[in-house]
Protein backbone atom coordinates (compact mmCIF):
# COMPACT_ATOMS: atom_id res chain seq x y z
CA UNK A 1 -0.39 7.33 -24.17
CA UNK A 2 1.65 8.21 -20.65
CA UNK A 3 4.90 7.54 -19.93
CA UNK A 4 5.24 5.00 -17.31
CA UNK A 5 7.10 5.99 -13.73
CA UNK A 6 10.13 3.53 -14.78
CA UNK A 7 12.41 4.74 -16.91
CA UNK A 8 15.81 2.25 -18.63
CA UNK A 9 18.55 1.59 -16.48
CA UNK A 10 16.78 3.82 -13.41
CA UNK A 11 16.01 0.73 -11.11
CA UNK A 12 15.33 3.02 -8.02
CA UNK A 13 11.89 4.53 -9.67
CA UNK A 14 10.45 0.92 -9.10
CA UNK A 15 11.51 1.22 -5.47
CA UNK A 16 8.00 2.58 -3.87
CA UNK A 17 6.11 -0.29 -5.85
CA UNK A 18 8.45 -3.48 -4.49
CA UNK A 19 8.27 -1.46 -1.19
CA UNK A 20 4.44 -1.38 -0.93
CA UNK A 21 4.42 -4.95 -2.77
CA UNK A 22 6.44 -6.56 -0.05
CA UNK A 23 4.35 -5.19 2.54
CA UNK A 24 1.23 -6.04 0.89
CA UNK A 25 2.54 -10.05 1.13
CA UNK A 26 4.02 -10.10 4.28
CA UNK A 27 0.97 -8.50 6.15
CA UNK A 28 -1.65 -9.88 4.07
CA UNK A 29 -0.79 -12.74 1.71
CA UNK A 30 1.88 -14.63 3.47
CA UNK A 31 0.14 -17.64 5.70
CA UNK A 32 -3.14 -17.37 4.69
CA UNK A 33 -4.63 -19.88 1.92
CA UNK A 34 -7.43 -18.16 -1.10
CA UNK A 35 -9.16 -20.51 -2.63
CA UNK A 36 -10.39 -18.29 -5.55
CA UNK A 37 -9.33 -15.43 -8.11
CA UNK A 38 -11.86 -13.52 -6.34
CA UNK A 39 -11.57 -14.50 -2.72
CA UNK A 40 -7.63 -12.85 -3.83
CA UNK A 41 -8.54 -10.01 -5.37
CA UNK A 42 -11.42 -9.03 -2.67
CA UNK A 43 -8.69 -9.33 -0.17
CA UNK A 44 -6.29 -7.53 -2.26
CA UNK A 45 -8.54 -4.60 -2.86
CA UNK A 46 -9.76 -4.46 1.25
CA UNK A 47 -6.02 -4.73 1.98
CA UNK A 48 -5.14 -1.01 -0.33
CA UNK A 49 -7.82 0.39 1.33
CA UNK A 50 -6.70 -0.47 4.81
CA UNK A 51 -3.27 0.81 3.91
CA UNK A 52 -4.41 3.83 2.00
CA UNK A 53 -6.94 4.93 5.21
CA UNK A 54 -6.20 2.63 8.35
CA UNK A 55 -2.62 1.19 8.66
CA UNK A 56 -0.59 3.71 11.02
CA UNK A 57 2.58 5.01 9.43
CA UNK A 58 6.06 5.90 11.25
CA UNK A 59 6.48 8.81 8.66
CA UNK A 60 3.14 10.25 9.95
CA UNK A 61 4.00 9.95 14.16
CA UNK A 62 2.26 6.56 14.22
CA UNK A 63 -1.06 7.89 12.63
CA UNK A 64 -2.87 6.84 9.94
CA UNK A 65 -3.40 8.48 6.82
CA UNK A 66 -6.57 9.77 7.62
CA UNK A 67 -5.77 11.05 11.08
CA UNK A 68 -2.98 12.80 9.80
CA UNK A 69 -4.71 14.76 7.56
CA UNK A 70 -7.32 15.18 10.08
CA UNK A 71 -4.98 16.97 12.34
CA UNK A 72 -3.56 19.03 9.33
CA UNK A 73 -7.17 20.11 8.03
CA UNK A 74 -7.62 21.24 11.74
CA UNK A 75 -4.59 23.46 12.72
């Protein structure tokens, strides 16, 4: 068994999570109808990956992910 990242009375170690999570409806969820548990989780999954690898990121200089480490594995 592992110990889970929250810990009693620390409500700031669920911050990240509820960060990503509000993202993750606003960009994604939020005006768009699924008609399935599947259609929801497909778009779900395809959504983390575009986030993970695709979606440019103001902490990275407006890259993504991957180009950022790109440029790192380079220099």
């Amino acid at each position: 068994m592992t110990q889970s990242m929250s810990r009693i009375a620390h409500c700031t170690d669920n911050g990240p999570m509820e960060g990503l999570r509000g993202i993750l409806k606003r960009e994604m969820y939020y005006g768009r109808k699924y008609h399935t548990k599947e259609e929801l989780v497909k778009a779900i999954t395809e959504y983390i990956d575009y986030y993970t690898n695709g979606r440019p990121q103001r902490g990275l200089g407006i890259q993504t992910p991957k180009e950022y480490l790109e440029r790192l594995e380079a220099a």
